[in-house]
PDB file of N, CA and C in Angstrom:
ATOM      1  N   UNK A   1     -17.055   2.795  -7.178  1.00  0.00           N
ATOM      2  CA  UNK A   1     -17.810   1.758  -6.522  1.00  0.00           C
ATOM      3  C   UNK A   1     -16.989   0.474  -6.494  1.00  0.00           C
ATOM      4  N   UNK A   2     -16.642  -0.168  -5.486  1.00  0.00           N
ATOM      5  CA  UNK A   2     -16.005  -1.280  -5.078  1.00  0.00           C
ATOM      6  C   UNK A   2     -16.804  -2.717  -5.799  1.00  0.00           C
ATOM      7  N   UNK A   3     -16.156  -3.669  -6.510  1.00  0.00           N
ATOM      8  CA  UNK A   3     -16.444  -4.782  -7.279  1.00  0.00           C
ATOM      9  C   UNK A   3     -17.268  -5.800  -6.337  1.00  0.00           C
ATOM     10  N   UNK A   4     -18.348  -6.060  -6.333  1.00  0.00           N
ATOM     11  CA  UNK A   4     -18.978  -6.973  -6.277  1.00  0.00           C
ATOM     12  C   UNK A   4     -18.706  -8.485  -5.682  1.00  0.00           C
ATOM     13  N   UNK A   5     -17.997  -9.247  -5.006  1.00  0.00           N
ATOM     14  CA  UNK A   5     -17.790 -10.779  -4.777  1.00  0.00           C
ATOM     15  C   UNK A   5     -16.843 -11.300  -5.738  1.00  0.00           C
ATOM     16  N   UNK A   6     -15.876 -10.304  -6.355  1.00  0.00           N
ATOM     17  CA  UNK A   6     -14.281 -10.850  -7.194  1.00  0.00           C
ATOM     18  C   UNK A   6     -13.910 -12.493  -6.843  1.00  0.00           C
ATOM     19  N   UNK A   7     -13.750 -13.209  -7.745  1.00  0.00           N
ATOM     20  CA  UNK A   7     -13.279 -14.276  -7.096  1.00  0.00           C
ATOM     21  C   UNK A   7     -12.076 -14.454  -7.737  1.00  0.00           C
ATOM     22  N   UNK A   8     -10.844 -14.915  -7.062  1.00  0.00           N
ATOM     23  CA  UNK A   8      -9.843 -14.836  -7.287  1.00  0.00           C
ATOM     24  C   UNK A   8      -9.864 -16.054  -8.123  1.00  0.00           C
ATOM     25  N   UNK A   9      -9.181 -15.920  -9.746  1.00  0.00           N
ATOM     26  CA  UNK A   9      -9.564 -16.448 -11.036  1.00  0.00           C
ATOM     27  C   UNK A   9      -8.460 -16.507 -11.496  1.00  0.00           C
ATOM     28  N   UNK A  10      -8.111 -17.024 -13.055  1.00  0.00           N
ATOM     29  CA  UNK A  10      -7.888 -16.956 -14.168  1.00  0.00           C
ATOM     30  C   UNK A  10      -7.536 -15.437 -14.882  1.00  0.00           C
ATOM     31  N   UNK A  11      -9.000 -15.122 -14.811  1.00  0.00           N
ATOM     32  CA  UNK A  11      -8.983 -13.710 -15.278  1.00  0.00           C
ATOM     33  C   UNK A  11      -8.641 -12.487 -14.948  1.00  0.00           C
ATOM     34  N   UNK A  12      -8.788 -12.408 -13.381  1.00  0.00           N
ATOM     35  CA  UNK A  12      -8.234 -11.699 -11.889  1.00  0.00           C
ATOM     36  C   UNK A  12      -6.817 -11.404 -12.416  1.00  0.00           C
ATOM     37  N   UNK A  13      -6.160 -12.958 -12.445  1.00  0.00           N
ATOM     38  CA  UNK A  13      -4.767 -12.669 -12.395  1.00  0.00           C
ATOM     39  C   UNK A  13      -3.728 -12.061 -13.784  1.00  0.00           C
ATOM     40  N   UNK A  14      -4.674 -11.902 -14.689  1.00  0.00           N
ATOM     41  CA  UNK A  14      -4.005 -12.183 -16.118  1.00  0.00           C
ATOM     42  C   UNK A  14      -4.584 -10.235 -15.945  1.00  0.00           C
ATOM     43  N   UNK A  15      -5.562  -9.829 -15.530  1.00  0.00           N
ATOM     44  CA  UNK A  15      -5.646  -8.451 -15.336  1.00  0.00           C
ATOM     45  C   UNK A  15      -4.672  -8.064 -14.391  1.00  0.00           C
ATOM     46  N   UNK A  16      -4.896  -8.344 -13.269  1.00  0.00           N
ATOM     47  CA  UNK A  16      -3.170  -7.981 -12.506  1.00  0.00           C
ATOM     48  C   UNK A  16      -1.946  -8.062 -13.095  1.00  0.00           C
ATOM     49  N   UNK A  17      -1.930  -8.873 -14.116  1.00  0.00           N
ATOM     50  CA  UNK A  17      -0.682  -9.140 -14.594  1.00  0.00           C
ATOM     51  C   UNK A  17      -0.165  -8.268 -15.804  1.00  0.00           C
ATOM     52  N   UNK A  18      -1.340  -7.621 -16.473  1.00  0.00           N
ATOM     53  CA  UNK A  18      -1.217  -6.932 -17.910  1.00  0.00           C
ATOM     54  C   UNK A  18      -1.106  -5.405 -17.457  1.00  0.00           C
ATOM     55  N   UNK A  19      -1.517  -5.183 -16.147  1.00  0.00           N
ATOM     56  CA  UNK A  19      -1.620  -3.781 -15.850  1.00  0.00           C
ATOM     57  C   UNK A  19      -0.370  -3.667 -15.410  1.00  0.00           C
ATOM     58  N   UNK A  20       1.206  -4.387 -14.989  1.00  0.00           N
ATOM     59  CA  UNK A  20       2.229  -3.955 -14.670  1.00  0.00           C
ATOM     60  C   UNK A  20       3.200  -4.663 -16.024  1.00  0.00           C
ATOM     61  N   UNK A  21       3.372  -4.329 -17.029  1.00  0.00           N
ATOM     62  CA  UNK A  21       3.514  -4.426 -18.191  1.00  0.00           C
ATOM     63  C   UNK A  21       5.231  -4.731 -18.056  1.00  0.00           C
ATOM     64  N   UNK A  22       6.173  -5.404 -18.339  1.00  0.00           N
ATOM     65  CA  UNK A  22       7.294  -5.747 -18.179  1.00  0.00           C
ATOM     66  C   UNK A  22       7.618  -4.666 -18.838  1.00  0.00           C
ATOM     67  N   UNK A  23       9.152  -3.837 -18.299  1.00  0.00           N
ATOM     68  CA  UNK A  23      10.174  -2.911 -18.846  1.00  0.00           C
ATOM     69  C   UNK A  23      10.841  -4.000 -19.808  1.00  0.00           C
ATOM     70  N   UNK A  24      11.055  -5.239 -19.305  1.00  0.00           N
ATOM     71  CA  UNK A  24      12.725  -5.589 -19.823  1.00  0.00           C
ATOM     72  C   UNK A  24      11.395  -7.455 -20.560  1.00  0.00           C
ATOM     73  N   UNK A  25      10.826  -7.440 -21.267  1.00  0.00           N
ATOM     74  CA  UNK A  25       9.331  -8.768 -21.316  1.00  0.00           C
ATOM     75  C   UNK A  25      10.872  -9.877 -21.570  1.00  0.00           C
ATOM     76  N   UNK A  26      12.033 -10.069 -21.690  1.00  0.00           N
ATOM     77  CA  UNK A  26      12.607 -11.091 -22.137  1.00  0.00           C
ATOM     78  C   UNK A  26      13.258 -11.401 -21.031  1.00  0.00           C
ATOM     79  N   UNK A  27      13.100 -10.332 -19.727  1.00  0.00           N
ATOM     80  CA  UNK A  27      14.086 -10.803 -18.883  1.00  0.00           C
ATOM     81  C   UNK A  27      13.430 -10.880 -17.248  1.00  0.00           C
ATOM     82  N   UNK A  28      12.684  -9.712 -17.513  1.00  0.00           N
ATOM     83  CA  UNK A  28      11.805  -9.558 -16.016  1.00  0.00           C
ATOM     84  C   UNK A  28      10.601  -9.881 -16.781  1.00  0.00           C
ATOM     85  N   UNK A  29       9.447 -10.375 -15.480  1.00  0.00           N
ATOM     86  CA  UNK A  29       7.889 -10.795 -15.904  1.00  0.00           C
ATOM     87  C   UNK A  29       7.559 -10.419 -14.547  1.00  0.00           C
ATOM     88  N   UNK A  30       6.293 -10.067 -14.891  1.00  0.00           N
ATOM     89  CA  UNK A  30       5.514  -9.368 -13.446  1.00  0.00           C
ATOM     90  C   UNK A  30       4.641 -10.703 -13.235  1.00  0.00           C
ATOM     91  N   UNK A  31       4.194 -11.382 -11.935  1.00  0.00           N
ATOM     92  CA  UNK A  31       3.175 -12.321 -12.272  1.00  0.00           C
ATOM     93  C   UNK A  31       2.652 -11.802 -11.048  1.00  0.00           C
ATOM     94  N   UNK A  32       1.361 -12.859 -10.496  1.00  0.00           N
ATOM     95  CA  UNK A  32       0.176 -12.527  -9.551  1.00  0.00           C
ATOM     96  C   UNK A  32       0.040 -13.827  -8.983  1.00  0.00           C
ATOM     97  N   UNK A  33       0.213 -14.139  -7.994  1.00  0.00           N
ATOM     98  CA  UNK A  33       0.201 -15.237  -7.412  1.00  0.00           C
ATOM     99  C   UNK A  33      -1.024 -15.952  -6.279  1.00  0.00           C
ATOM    100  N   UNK A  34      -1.867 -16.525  -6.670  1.00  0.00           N
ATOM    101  CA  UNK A  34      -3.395 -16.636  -5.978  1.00  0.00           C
ATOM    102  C   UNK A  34      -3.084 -16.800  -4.372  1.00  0.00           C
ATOM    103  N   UNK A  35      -3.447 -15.998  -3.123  1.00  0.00           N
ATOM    104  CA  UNK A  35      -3.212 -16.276  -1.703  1.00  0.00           C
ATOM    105  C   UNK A  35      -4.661 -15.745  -0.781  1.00  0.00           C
ATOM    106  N   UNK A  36      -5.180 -16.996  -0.638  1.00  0.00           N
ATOM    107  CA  UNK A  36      -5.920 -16.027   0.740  1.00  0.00           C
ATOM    108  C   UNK A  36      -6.973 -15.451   0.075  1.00  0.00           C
ATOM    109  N   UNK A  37      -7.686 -15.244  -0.864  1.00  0.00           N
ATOM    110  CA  UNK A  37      -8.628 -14.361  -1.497  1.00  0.00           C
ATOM    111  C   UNK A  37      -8.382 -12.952  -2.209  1.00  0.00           C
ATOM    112  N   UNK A  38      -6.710 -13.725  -2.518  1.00  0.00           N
ATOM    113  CA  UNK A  38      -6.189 -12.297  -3.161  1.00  0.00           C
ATOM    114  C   UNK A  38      -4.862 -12.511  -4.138  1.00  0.00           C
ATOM    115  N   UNK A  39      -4.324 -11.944  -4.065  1.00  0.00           N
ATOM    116  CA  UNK A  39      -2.816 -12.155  -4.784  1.00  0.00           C
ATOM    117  C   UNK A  39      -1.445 -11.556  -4.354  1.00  0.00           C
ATOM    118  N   UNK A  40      -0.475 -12.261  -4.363  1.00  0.00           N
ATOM    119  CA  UNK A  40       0.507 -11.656  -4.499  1.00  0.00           C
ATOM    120  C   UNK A  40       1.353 -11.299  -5.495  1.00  0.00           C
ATOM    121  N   UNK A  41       1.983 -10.068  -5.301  1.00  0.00           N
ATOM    122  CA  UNK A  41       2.544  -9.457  -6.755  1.00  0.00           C
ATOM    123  C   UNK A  41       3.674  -9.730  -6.530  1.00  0.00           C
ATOM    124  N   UNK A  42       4.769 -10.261  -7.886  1.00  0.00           N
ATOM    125  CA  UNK A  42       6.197 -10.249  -7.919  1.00  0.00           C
ATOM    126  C   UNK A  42       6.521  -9.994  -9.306  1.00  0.00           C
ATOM    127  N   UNK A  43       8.128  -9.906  -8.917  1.00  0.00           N
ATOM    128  CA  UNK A  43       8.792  -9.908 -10.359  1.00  0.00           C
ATOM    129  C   UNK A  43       9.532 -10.950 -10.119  1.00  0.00           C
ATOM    130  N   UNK A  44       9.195 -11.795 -11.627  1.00  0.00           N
ATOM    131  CA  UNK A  44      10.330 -12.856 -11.872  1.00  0.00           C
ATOM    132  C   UNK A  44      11.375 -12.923 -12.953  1.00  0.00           C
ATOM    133  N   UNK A  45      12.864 -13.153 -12.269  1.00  0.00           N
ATOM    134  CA  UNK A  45      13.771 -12.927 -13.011  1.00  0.00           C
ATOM    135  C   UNK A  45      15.066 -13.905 -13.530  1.00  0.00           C
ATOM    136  N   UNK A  46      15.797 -14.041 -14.420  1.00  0.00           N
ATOM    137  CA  UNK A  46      17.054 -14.863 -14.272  1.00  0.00           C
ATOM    138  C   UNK A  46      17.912 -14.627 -12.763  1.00  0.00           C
ATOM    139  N   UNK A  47      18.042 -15.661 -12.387  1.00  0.00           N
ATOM    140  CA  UNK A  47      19.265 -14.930 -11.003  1.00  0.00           C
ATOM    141  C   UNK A  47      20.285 -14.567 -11.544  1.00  0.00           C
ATOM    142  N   UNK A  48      20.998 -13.444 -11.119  1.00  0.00           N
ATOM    143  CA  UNK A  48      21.982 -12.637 -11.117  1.00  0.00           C
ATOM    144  C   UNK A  48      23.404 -13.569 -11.844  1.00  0.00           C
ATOM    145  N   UNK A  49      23.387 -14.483 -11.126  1.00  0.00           N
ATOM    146  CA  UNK A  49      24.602 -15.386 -10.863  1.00  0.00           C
ATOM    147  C   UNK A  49      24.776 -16.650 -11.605  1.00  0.00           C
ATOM    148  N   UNK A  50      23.664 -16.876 -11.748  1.00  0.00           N
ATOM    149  CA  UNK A  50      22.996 -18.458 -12.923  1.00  0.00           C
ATOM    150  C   UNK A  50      22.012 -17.888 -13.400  1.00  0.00           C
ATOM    151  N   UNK A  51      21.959 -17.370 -14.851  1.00  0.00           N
ATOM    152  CA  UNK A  51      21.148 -17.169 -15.223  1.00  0.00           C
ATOM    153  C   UNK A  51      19.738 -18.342 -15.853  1.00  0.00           C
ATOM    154  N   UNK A  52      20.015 -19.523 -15.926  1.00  0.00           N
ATOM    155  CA  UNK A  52      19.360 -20.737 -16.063  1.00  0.00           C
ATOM    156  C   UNK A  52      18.521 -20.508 -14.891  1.00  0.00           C
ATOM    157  N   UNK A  53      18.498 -20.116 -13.685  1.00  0.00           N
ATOM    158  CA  UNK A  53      18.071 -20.487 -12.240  1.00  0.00           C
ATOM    159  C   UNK A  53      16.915 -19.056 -12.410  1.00  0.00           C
ATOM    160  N   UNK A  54      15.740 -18.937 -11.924  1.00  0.00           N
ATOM    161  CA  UNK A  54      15.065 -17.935 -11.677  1.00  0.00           C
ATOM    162  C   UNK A  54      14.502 -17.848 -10.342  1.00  0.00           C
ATOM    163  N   UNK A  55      14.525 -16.114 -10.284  1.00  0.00           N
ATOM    164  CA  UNK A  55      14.039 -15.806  -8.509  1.00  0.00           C
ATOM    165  C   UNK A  55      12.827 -15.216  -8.718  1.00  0.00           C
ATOM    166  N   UNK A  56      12.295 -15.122  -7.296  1.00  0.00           N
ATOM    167  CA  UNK A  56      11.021 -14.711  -7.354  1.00  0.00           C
ATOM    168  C   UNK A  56      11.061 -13.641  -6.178  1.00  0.00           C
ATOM    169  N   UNK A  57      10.341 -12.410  -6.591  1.00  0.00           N
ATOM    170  CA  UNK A  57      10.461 -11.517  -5.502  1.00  0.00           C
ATOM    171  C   UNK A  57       9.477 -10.903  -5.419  1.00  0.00           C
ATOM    172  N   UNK A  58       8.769 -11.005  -4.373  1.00  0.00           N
ATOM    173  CA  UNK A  58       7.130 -10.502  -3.880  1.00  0.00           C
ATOM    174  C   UNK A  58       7.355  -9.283  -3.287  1.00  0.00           C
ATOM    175  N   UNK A  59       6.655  -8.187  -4.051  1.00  0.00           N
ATOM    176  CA  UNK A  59       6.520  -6.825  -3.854  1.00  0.00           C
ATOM    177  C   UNK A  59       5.120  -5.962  -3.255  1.00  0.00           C
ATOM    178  N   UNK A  60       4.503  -7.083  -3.726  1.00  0.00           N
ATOM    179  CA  UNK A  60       2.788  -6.350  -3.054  1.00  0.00           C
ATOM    180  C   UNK A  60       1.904  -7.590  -2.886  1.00  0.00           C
ATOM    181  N   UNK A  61       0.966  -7.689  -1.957  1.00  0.00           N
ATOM    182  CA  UNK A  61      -0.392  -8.179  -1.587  1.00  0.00           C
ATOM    183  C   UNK A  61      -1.159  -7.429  -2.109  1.00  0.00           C
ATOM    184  N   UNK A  62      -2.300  -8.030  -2.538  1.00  0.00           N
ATOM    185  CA  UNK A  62      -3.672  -7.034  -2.561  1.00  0.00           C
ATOM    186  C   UNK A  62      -4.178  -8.199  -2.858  1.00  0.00           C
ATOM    187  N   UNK A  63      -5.594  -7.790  -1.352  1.00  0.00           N
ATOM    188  CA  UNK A  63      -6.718  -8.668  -0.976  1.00  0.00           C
ATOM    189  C   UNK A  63      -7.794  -8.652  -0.967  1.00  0.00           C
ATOM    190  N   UNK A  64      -9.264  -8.932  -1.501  1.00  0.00           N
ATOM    191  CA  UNK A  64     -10.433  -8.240  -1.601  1.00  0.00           C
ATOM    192  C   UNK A  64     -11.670  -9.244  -0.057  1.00  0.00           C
ATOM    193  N   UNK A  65     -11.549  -7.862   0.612  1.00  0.00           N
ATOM    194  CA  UNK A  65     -12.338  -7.863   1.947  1.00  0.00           C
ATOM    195  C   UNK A  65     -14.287  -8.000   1.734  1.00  0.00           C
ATOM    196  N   UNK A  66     -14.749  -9.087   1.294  1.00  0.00           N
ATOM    197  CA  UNK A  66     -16.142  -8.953   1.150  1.00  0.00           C
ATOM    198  C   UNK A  66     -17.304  -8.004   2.102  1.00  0.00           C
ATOM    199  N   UNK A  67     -16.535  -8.319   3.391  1.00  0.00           N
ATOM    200  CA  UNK A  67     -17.287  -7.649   4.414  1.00  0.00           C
ATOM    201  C   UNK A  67     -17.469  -6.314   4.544  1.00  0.00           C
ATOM    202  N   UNK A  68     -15.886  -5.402   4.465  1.00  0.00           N
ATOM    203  CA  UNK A  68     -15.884  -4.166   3.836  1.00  0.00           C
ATOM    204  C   UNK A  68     -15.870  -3.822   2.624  1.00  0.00           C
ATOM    205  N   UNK A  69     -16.105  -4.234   1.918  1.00  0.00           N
ATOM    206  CA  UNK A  69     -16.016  -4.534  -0.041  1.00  0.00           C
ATOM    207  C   UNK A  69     -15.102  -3.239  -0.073  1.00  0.00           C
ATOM    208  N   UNK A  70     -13.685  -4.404   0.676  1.00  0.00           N
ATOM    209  CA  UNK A  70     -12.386  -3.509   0.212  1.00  0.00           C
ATOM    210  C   UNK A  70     -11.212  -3.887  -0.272  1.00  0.00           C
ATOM    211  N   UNK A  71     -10.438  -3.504  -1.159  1.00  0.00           N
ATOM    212  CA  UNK A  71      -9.251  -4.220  -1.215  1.00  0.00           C
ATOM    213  C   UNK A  71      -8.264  -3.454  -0.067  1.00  0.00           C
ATOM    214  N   UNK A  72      -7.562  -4.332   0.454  1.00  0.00           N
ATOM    215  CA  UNK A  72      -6.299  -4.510   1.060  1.00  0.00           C
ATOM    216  C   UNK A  72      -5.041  -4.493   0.666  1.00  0.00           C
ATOM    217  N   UNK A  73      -4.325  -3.100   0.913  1.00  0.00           N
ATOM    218  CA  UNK A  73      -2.754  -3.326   0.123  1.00  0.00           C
ATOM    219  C   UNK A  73      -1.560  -3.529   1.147  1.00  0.00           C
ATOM    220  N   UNK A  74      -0.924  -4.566   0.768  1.00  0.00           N
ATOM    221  CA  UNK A  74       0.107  -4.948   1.458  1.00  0.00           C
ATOM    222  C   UNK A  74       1.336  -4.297   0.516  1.00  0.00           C
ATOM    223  N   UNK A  75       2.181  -3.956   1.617  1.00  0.00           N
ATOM    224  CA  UNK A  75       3.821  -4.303   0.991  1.00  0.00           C
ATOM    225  C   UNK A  75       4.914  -5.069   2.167  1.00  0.00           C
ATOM    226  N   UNK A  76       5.486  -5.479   1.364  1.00  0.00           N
ATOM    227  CA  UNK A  76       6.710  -6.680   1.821  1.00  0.00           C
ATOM    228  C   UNK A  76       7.806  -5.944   2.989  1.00  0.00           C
ATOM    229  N   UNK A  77       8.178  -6.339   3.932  1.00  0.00           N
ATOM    230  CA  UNK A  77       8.997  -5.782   4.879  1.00  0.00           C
ATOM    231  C   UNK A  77      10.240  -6.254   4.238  1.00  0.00           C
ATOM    232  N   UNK A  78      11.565  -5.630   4.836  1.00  0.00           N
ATOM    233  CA  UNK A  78      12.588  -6.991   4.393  1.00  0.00           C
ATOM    234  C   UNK A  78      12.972  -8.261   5.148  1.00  0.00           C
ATOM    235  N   UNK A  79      11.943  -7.890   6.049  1.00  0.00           N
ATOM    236  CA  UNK A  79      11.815  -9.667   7.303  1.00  0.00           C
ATOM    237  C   UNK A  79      11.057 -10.557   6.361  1.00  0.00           C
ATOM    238  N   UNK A  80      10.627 -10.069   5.408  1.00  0.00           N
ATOM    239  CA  UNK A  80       9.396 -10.812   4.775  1.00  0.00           C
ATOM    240  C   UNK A  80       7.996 -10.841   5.208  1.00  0.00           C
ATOM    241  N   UNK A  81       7.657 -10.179   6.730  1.00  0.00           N
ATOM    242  CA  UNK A  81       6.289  -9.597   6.906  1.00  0.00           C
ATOM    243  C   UNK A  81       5.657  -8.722   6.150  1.00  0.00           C
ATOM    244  N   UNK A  82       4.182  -9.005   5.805  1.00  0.00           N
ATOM    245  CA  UNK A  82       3.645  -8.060   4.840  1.00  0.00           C
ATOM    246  C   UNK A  82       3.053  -7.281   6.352  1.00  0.00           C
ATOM    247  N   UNK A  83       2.519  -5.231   5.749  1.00  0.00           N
ATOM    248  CA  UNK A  83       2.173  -4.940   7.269  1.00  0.00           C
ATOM    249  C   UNK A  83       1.482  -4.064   5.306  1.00  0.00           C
ATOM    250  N   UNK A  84       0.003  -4.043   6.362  1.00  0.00           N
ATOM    251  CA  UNK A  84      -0.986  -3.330   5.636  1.00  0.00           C
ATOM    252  C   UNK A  84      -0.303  -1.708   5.145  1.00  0.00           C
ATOM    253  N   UNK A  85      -0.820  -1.381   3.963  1.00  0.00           N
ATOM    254  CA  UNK A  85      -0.551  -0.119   3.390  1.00  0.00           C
ATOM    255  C   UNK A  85      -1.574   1.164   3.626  1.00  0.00           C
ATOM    256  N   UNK A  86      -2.637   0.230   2.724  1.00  0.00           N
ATOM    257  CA  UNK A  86      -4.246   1.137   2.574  1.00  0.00           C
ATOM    258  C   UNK A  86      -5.221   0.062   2.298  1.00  0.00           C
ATOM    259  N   UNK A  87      -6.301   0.862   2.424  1.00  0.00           N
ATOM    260  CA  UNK A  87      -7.597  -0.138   2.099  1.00  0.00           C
ATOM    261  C   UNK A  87      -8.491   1.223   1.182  1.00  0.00           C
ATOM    262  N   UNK A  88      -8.888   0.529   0.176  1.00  0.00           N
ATOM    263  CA  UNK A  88      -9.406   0.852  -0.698  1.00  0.00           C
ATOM    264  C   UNK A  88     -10.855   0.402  -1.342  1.00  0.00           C
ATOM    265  N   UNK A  89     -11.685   1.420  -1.424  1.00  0.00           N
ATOM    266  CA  UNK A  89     -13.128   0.983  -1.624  1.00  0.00           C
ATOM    267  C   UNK A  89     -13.055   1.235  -2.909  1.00  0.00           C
ATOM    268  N   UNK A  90     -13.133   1.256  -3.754  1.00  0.00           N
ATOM    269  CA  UNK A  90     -12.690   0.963  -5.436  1.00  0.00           C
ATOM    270  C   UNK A  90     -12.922  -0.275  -6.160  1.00  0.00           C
ATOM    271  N   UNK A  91     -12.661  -0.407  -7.594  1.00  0.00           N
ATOM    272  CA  UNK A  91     -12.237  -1.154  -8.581  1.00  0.00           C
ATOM    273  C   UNK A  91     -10.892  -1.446  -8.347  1.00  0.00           C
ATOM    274  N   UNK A  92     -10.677  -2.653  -8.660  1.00  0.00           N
ATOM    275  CA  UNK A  92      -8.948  -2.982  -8.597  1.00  0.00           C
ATOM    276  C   UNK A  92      -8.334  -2.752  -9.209  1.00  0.00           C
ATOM    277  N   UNK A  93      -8.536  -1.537 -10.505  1.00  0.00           N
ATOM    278  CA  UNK A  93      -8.024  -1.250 -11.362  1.00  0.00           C
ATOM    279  C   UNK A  93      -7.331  -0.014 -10.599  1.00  0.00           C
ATOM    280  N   UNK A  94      -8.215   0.490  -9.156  1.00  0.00           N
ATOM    281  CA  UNK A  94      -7.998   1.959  -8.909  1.00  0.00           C
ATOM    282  C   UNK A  94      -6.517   1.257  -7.534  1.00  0.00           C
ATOM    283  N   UNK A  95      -7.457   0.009  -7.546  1.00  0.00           N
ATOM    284  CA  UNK A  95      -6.101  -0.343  -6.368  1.00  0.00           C
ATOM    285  C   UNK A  95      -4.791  -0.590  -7.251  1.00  0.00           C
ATOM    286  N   UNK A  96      -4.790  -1.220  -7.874  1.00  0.00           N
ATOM    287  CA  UNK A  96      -3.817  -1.731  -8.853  1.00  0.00           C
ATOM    288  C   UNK A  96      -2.892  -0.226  -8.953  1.00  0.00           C
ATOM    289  N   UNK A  97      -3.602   0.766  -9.512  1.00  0.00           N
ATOM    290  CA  UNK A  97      -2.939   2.447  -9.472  1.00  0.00           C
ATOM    291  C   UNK A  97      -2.211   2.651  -8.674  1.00  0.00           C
ATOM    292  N   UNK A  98      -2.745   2.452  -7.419  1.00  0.00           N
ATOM    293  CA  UNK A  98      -1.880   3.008  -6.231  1.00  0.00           C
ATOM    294  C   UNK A  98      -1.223   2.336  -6.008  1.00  0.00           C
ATOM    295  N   UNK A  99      -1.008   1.362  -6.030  1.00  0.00           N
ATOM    296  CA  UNK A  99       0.210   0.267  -6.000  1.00  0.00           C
ATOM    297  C   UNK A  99       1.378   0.821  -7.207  1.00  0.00           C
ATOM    298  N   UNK A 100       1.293   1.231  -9.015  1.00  0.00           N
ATOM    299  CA  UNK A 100       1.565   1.178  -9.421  1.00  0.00           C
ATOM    300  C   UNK A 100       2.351   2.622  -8.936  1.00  0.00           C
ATOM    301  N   UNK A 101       1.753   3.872  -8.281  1.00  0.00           N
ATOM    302  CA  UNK A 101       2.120   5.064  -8.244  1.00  0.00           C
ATOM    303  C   UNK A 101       3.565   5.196  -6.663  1.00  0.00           C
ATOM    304  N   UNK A 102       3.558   3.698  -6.366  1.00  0.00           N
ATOM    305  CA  UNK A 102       4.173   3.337  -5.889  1.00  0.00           C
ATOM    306  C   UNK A 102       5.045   4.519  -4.629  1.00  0.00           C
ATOM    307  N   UNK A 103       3.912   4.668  -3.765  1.00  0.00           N
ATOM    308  CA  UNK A 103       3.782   5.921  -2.535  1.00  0.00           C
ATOM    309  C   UNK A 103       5.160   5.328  -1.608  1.00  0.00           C
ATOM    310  N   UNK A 104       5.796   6.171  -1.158  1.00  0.00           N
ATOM    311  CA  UNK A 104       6.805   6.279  -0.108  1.00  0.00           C
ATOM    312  C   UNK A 104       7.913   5.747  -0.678  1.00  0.00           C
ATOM    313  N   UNK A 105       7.990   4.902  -1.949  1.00  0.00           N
ATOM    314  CA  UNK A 105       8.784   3.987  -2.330  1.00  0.00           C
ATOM    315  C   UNK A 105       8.688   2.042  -2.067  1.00  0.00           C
ATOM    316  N   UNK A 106       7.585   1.937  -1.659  1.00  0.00           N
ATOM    317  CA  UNK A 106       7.692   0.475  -0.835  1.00  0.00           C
ATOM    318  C   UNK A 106       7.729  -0.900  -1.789  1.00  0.00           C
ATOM    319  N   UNK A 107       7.162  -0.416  -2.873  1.00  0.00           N
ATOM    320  CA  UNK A 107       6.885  -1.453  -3.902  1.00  0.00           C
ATOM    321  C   UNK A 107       7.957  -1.680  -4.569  1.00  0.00           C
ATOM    322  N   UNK A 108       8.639  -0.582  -5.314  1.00  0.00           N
ATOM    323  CA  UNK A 108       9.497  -0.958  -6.072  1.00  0.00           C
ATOM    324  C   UNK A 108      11.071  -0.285  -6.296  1.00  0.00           C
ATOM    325  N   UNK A 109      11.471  -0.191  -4.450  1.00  0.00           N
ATOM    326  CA  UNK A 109      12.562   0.362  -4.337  1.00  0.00           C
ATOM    327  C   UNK A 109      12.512   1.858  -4.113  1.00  0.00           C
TER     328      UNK A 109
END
C-alpha cells in the first residue's frame, strides 16, 4: 500500500539516506537532496584531483505523486536529463529497493 501525503522532511531524507549505507563512510557519503516533492539521490566524494575539493554526483530522483499515490523513479542521462524509470505504488522503502537493485545498470554504473 502506497504512503499516505509523505512530506518531504528531515526524516524522509535521513531514511533515504540510511538505506544506501556508504561502502567506503570516510570517503564516499550517499545523501538525498530535497527537489520538487521529492529527492535527489547522490554520492558525495573527495575529487579525484584535490582531494580538499568535493563533487557531487546525482544518480536517482524519486518523487511522490499524490494524485496517483506514486512514487516516481528517475535516473540521470549523461546530458544531465532525468527521463522517468518506473512508477511505483508502494512504500518508499519498496521504491528505494528498486533503485537499490539497480535494473539495466542506470544508477550505479
Amino acid at each position: 500500500m502506497a504512503e499516505k501525503n509523505p512530506h518531504p522532511n528531515e526524516v524522509t531524507r535521513r531514511r533515504i539516506e540510511t538505506f544506501f549505507p556508504s561502502p567506503v563512510p570516510d570517503k564516499l557519503l550517499n545523501s538525498a537532496v530535497e527537489c520538487g516533492g521529492g529527492y535527489i539521490l547522490q554520492e558525495v566524494r573527495p575529487h579525484w584531483k584535490n582531494p580538499g575539493e568535493v563533487t557531487k554526483s546525482p544518480y536517482a530522483k524519486i518523487v511522490f505523486s499524490a494524485s496517483t499515490e506514486t512514487w516516481k523513479i528517475y535516473w540521470r542521462r549523461a546530458n544531465g536529463d532525468w527521463n522517468l524509470l518506473a512508477e511505483m505504488k508502494a512504500p518508499l522503502e519498496q521504491a528505494l529497493e528498486f533503485i537499490k537493485s539497480n535494473p539495466n545498470g542506470c544508477f550505479f554504473g
